[in-house]
N, C-alpha and C. Protein backbone atom coordinates (compact mmCIF):
# COMPACT_ATOMS: atom_id res chain seq x y z
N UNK A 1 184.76 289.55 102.48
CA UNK A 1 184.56 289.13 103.88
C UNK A 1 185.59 288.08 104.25
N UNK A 2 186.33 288.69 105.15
CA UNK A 2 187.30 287.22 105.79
C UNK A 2 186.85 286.25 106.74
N UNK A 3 187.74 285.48 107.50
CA UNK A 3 187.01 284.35 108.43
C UNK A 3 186.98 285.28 109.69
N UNK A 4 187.77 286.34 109.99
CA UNK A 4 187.68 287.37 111.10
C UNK A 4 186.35 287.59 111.44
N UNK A 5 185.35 288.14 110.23
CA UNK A 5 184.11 288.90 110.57
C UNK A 5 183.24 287.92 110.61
N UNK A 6 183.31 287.14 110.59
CA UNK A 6 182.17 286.50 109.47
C UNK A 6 180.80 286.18 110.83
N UNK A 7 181.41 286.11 111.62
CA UNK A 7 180.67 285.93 113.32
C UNK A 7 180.08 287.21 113.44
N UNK A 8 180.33 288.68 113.30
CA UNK A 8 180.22 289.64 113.63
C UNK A 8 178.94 290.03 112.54
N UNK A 9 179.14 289.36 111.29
CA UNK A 9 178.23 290.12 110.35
C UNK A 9 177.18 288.79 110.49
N UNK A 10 177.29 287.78 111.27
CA UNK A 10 175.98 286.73 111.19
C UNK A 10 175.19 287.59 112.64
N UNK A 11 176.07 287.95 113.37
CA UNK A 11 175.09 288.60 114.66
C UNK A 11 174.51 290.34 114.53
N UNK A 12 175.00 290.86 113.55
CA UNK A 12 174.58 292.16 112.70
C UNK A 12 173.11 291.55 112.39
N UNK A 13 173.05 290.41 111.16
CA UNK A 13 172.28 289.93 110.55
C UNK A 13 170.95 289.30 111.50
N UNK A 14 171.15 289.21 112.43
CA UNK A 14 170.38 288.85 113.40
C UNK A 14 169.79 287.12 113.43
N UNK A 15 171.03 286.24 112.91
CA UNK A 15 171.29 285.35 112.41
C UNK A 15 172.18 284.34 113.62
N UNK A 16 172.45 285.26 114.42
CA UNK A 16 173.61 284.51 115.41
C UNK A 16 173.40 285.20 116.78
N UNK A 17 173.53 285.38 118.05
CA UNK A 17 173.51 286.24 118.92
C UNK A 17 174.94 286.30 119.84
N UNK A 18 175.19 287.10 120.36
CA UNK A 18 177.07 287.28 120.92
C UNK A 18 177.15 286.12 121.68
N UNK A 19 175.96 285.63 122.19
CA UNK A 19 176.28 284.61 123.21
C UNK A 19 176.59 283.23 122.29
N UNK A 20 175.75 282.96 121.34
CA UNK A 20 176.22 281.85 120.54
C UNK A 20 177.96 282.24 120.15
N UNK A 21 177.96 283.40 119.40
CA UNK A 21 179.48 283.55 118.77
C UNK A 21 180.16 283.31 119.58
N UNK A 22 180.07 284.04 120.98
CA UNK A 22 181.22 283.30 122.48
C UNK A 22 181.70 281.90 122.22
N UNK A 23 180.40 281.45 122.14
CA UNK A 23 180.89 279.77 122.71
C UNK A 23 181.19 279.14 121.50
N UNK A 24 181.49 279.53 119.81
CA UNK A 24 181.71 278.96 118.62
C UNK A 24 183.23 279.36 118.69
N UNK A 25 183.32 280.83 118.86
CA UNK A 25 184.73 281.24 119.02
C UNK A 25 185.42 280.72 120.02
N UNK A 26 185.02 280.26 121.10
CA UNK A 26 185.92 279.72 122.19
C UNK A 26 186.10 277.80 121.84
N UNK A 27 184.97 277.25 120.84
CA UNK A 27 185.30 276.19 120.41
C UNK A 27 186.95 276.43 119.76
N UNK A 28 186.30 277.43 118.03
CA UNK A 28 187.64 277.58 117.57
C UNK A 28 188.67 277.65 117.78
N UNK A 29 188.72 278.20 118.66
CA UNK A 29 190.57 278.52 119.75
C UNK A 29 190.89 277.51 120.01
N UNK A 30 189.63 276.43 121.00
CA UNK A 30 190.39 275.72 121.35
C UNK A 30 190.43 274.36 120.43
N UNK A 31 189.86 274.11 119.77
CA UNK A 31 190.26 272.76 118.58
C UNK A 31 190.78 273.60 117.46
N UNK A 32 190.82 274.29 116.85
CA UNK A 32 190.74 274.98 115.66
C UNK A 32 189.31 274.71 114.83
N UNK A 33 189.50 274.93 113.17
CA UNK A 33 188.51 274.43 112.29
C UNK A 33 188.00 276.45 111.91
N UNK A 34 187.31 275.93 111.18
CA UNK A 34 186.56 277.19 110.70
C UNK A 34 185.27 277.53 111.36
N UNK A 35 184.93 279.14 111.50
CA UNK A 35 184.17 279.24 112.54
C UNK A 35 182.31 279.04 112.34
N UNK A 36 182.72 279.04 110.87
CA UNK A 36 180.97 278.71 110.17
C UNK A 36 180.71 277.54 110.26
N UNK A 37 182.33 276.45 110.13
CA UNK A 37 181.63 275.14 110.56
C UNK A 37 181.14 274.52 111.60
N UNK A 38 182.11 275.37 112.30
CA UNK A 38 181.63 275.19 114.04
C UNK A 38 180.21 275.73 114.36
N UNK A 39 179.69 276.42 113.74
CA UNK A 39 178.27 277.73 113.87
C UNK A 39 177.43 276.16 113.48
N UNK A 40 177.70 275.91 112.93
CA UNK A 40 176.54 274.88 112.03
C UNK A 40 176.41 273.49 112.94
N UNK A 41 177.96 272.99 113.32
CA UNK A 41 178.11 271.96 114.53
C UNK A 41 177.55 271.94 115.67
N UNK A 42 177.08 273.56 116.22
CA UNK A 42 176.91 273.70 117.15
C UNK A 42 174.96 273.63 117.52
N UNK A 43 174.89 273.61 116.28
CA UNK A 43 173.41 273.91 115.50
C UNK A 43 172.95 274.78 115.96
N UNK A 44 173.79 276.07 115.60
CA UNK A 44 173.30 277.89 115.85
C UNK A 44 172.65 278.31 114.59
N UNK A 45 173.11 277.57 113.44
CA UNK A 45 172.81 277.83 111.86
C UNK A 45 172.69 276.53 111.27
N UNK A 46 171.72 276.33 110.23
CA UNK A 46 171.71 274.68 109.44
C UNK A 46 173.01 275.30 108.33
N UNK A 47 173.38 274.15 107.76
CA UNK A 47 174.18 274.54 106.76
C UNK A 47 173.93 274.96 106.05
N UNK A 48 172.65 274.86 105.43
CA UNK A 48 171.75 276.00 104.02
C UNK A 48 171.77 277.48 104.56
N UNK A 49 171.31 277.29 105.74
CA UNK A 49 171.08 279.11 105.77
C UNK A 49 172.89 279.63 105.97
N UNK A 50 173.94 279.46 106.26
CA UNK A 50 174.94 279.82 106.67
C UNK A 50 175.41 279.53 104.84
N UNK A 51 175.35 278.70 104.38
CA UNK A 51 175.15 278.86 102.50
C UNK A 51 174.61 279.81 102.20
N UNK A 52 173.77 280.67 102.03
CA UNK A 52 173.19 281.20 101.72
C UNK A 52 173.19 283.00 102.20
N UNK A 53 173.67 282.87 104.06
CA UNK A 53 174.21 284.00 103.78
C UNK A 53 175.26 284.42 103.19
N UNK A 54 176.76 283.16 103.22
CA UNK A 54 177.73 283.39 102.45
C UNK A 54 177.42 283.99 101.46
N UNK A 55 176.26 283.17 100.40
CA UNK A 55 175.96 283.84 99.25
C UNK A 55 175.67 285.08 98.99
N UNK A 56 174.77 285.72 100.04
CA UNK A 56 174.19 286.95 100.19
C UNK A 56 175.24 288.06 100.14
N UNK A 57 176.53 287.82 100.76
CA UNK A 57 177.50 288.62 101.88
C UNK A 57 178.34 288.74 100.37
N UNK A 58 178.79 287.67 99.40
CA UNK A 58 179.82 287.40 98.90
C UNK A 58 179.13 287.44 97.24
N UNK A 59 178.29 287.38 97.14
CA UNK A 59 177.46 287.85 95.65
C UNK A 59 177.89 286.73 94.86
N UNK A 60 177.86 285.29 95.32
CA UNK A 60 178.06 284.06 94.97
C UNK A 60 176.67 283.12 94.59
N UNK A 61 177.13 282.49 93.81
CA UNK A 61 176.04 281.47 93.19
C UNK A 61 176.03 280.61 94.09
N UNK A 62 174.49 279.82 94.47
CA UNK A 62 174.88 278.35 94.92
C UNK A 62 174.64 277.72 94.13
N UNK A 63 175.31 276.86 94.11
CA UNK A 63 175.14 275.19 93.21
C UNK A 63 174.22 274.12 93.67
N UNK A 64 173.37 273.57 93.57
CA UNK A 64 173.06 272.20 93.49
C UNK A 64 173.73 270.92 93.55
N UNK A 65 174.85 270.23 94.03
CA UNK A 65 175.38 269.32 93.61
C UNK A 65 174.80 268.13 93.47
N UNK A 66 173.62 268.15 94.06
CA UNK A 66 172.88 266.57 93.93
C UNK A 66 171.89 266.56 92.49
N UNK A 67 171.87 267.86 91.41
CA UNK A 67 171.73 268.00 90.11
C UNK A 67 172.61 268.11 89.11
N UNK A 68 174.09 267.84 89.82
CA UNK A 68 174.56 268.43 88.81
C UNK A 68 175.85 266.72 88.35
N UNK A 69 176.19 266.98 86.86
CA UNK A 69 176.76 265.50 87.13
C UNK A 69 178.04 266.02 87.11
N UNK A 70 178.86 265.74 87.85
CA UNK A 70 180.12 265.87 88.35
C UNK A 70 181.27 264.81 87.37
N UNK A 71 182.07 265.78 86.41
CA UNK A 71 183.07 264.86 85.77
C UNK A 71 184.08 264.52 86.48
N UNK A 72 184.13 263.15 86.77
CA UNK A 72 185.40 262.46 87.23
C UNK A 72 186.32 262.50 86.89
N UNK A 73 186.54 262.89 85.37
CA UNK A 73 188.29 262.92 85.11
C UNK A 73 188.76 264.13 85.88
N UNK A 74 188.19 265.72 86.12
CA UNK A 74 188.16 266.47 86.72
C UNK A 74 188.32 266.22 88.41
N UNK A 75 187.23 265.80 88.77
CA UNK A 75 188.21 265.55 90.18
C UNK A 75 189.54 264.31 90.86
N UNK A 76 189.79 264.15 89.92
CA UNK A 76 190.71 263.16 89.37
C UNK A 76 191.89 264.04 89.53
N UNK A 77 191.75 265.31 89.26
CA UNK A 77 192.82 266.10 88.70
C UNK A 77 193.65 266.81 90.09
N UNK A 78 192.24 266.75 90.96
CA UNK A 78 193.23 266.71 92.48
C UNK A 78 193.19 266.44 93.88
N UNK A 79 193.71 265.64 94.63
CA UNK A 79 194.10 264.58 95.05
C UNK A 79 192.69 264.65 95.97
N UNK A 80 192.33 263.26 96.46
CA UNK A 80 191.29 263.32 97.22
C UNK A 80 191.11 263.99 98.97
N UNK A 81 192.82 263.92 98.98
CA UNK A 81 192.98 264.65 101.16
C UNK A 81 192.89 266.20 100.83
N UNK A 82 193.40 266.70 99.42
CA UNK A 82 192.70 267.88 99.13
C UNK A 82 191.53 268.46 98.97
N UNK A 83 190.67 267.59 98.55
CA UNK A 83 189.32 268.14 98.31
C UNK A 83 188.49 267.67 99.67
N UNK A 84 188.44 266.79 100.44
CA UNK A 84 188.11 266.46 102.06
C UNK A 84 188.74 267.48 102.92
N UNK A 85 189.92 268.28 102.60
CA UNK A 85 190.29 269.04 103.91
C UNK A 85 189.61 270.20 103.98
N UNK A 86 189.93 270.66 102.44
CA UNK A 86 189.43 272.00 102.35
C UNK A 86 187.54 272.07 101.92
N UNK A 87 187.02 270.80 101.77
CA UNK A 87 185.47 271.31 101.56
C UNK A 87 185.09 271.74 100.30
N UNK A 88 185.86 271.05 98.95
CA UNK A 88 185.83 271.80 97.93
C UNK A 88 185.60 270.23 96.51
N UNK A 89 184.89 270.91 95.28
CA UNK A 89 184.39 270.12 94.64
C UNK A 89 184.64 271.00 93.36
N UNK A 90 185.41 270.29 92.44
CA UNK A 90 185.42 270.70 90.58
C UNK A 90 183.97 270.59 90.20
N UNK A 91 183.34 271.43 89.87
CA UNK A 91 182.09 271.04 88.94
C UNK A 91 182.41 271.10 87.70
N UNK A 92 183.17 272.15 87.10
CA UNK A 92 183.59 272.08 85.77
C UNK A 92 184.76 272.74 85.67
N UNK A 93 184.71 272.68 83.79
CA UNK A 93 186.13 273.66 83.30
C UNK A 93 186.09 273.87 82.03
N UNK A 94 186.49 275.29 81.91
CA UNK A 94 186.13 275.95 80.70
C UNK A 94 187.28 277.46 80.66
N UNK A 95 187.89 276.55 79.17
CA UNK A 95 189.09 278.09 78.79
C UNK A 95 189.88 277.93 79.90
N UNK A 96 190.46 276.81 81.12
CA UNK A 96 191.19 276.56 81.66
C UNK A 96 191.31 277.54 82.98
N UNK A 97 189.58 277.55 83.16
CA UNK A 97 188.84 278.38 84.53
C UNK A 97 188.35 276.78 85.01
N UNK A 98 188.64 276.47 85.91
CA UNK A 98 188.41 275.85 87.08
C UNK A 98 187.06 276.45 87.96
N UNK A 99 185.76 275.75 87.77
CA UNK A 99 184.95 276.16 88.59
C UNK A 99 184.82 275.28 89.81
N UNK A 100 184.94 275.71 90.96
CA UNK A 100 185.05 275.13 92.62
C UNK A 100 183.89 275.35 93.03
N UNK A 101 183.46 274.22 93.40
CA UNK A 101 182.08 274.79 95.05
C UNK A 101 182.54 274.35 96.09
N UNK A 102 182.27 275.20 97.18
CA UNK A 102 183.31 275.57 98.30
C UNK A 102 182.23 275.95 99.02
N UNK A 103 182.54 275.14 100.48
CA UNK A 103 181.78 275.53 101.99
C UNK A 103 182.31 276.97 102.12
N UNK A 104 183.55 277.28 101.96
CA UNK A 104 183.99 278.08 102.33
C UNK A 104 184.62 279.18 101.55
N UNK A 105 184.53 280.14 101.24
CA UNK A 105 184.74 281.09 99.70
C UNK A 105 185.71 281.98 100.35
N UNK A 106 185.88 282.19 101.56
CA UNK A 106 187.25 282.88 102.10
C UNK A 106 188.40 281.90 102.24
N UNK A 107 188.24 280.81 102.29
CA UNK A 107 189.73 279.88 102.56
C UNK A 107 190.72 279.83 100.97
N UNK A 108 191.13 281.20 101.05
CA UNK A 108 192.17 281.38 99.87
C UNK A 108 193.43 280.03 99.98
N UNK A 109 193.59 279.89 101.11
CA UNK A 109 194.88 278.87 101.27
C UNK A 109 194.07 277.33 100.08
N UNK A 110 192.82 277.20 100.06
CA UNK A 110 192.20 276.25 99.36
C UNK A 110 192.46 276.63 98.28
N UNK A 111 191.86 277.84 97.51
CA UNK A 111 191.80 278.45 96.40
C UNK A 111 193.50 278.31 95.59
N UNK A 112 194.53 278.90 96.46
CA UNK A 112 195.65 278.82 96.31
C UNK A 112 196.37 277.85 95.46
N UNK A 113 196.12 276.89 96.60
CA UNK A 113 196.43 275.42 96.51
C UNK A 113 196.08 274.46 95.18
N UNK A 114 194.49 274.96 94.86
CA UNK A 114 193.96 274.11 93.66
C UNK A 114 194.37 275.01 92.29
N UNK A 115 195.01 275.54 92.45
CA UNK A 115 195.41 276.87 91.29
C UNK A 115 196.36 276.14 90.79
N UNK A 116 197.14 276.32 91.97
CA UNK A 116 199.08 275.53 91.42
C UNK A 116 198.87 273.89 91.54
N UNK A 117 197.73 273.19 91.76
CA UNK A 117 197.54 271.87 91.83
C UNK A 117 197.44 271.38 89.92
N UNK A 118 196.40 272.42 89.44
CA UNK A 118 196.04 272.05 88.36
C UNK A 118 195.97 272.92 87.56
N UNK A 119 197.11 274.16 87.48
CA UNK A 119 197.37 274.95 86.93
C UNK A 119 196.37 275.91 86.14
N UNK A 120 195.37 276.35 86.76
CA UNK A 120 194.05 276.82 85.70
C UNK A 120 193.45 277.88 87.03
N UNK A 121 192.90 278.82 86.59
CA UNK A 121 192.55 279.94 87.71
C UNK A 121 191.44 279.03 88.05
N UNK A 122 190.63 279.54 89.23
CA UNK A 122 189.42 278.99 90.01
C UNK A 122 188.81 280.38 89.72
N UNK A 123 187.38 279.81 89.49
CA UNK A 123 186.05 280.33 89.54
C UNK A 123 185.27 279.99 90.66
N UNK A 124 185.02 280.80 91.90
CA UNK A 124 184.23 280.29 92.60
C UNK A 124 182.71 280.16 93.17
N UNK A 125 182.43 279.09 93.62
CA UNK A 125 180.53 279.26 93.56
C UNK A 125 180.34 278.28 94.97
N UNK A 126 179.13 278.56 95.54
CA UNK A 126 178.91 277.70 96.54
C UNK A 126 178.35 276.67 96.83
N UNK A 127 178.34 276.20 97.70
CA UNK A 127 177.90 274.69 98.11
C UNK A 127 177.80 274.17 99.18
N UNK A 128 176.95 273.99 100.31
CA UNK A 128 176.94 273.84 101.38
C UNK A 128 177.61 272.46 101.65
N UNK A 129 178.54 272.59 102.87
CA UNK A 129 179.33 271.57 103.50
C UNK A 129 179.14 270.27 103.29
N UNK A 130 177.68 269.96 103.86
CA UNK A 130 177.31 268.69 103.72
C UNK A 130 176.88 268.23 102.59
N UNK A 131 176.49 268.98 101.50
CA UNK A 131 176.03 268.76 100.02
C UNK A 131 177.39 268.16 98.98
N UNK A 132 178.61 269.24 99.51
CA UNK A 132 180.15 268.30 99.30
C UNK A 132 180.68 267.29 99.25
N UNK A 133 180.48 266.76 100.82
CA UNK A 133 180.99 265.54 101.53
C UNK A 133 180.21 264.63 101.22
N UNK A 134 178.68 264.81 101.37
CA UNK A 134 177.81 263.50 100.14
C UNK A 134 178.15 263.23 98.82
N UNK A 135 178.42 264.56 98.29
CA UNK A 135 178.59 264.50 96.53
C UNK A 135 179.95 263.35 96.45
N UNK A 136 181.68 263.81 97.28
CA UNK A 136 182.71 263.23 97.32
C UNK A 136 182.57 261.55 98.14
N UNK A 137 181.71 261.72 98.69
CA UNK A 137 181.72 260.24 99.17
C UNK A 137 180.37 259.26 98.15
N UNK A 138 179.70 260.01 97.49
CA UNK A 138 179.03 258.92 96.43
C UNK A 138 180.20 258.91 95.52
N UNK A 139 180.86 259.83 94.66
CA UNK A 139 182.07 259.61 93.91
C UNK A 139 182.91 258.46 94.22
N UNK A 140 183.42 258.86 95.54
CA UNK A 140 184.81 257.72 95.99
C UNK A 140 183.88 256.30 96.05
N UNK A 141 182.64 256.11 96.43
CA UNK A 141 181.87 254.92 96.84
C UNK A 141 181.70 254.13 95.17
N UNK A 142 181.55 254.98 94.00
CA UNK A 142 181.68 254.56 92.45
C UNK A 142 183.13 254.01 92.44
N UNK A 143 184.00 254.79 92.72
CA UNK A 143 185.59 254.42 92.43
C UNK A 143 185.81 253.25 93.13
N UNK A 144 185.06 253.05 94.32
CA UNK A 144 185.84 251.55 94.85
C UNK A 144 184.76 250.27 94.18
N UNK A 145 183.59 251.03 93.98
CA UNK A 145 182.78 249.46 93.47
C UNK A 145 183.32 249.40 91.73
N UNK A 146 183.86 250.38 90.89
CA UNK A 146 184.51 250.26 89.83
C UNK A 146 185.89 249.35 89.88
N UNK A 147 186.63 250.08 91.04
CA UNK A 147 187.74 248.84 91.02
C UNK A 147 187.46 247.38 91.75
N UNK A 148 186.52 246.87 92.56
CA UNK A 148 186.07 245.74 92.51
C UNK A 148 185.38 245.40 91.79
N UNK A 149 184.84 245.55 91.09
CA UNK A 149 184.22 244.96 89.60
C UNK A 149 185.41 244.57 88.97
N UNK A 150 186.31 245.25 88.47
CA UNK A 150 187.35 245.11 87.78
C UNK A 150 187.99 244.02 88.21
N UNK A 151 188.77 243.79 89.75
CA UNK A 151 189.08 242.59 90.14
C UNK A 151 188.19 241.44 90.17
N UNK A 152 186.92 241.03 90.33
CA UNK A 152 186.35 240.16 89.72
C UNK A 152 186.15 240.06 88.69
N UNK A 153 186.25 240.80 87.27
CA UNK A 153 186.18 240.40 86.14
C UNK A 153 187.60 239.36 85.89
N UNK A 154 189.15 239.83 86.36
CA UNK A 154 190.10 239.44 85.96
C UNK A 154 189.95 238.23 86.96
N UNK A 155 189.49 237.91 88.05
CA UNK A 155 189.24 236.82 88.50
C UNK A 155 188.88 235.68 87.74
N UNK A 156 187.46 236.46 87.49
CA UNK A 156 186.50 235.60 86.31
C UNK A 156 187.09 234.93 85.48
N UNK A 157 187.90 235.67 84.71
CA UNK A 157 189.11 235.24 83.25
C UNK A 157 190.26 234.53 83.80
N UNK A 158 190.38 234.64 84.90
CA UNK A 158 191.68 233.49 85.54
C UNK A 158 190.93 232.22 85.78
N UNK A 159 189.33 232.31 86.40
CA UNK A 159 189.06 230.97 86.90
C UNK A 159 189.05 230.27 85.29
N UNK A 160 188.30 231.29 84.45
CA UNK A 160 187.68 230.00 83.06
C UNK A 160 189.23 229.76 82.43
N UNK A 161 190.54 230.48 83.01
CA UNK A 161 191.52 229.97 81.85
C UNK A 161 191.95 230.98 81.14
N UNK A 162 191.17 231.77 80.86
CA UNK A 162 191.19 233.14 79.91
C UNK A 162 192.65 233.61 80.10
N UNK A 163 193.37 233.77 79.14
CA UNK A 163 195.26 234.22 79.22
C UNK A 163 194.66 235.30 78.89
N UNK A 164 195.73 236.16 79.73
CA UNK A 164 196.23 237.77 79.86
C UNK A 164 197.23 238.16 79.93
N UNK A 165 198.11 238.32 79.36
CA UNK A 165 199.35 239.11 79.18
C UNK A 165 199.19 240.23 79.01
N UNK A 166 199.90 240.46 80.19
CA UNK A 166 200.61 241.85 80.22
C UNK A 166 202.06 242.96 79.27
N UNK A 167 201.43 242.51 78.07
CA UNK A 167 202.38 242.84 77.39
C UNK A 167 202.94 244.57 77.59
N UNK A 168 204.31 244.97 77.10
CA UNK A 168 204.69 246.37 77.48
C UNK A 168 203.46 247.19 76.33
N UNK A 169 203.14 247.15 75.48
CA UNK A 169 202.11 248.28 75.00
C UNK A 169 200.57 248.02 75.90
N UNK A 170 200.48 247.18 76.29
CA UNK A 170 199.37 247.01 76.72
C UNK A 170 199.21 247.19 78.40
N UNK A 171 200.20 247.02 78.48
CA UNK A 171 200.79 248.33 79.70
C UNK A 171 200.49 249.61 79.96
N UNK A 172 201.15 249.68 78.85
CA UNK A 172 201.56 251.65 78.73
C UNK A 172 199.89 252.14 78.93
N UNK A 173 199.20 251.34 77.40
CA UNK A 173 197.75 251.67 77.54
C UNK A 173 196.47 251.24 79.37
N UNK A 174 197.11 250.75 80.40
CA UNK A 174 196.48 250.02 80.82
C UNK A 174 196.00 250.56 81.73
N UNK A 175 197.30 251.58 82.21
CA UNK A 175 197.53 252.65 83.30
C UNK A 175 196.60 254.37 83.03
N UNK A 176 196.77 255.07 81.75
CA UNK A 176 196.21 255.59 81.85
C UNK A 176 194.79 255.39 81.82
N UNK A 177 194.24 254.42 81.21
CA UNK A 177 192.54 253.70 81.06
C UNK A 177 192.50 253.84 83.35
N UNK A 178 192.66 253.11 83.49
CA UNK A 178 192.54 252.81 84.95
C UNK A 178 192.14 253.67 85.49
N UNK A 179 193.44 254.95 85.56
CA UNK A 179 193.34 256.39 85.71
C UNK A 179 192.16 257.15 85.47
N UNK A 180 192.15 256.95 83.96
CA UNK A 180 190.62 257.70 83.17
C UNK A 180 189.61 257.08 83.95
N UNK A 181 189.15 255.85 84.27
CA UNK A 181 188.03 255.33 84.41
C UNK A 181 187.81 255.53 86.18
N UNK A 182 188.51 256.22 86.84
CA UNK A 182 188.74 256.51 88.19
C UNK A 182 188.52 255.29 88.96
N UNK A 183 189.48 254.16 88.57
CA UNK A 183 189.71 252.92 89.35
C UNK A 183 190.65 252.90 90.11
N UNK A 184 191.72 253.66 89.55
CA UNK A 184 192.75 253.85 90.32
C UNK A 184 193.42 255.40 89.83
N UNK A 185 193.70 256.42 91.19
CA UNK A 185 193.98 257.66 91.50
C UNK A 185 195.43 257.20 91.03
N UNK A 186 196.14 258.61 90.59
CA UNK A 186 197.83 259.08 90.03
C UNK A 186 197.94 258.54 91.34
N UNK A 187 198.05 259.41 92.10
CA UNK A 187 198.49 258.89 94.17
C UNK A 187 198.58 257.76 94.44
N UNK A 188 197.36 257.24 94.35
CA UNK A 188 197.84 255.45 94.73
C UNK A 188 198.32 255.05 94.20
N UNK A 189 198.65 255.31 92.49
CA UNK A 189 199.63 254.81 91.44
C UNK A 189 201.08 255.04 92.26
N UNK A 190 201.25 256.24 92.42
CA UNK A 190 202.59 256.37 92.37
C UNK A 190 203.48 255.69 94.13
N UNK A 191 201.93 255.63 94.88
CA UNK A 191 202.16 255.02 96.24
C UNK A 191 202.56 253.41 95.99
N UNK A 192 202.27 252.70 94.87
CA UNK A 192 202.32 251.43 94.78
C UNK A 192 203.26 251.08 94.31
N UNK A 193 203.56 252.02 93.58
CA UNK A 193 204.87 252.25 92.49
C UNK A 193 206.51 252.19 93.72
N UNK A 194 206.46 253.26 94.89
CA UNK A 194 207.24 253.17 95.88
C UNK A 194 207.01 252.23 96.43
N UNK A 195 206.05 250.98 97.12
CA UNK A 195 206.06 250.20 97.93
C UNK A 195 206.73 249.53 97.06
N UNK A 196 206.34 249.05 95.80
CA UNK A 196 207.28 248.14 95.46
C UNK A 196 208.79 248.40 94.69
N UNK A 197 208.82 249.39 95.11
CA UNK A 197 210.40 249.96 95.05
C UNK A 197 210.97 250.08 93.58
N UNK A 198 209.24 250.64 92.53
CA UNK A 198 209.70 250.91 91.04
C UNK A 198 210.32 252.28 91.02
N UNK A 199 209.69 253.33 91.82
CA UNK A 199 210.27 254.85 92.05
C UNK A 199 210.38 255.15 93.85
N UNK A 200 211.46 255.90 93.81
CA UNK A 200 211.74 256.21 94.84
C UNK A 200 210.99 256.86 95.48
């Protein structure tokens, strides 16, 4: 099923009626966006049931994401304006299959993208929109109270006196820990890295 039909087989389904699809499709044209998200914006469909017919239509699993624990080094692996644009979440990986949950299971340009991002085929399964954008914003909401913790600890050790050197091995080691511990993203690494004019 492409994004073409997908209006046509919700008003088949008796799920949508031509008059709703009119006015979702005439949204689309004129802002763009996808037309299931617009179906759901418009509140013609909740996001579960428009989940669920996907599922029906497309012989796809749904996922749970608010059961499931989501490894961070994994979405770590690609970049965060990627996984917010396209609506998409790593749950796992196995034998260097990439499993995705995805609002959207026709947006190949997503699929595409996370293939050559992190070099490993995608497996795909579903996940309703808003079950995503909660899952990625409790994630990012860990990553920023992880890296403020962190700056008040080294606070802490500056007020009592505590010496820290930055020695070069303890460097090398300092960056990938950071990384691992999702305090700080490759991206902002390498964004900080250009502001201060270490790489071009």
């Amino acid at each position: 099923m492409d994004r073409a039909n997908i209006g046509q087989r919700l008003v088949r389904a008796g799920l949508l009626t031509e008059v709703q699809l009119g006015r979702a499709d005439a949204m689309r044209r004129q802002v763009g966006g996808n037309l299931g998200a617009i179906i759901v914006k418009l509140g013609f469909l909740s996001d579960e049931q428009l989940t669920q017919f996907l599922s029906d239509q497309q012989k796809l699993p749904v996922v749970d994401l608010a059961k499931r624990v989501i490894p961070k080094s994994l979405v770590l692996r690609i970049p965060r304006d990627v996984l917010e644009r396209h609506h998409v979440l790593p749950v796992s990986m196995e034998n260097q299959t990439l499993t995705l949950a995805m609002a959207d299971p026709t947006d190949f340009d997503a699929i595409e993208e996370i293939q050559f991002l992190t070099n490993c085929r995608v497996n795909v399964v579903l996940a309703s929109q808003q079950s995503i954008v909660r899952a990625l914003n409790e994630l990012h909401v860990a990553e920023e109270r992880s890296r403020d913790e962190l700056t008040r600890e080294l606070e802490r050790g500056a007020s009592r006196g505590v010496p820290f050197e930055v020695t070069p091995g303890i460097e090398r080691a300092l960056i990938p820990l950071l990384v691992e511990k999702g305090i700080i993203t490759e991206s902002e690494l390498r964004d900080k890295a250009r502001e201060l004019g270490v790489v071009e």
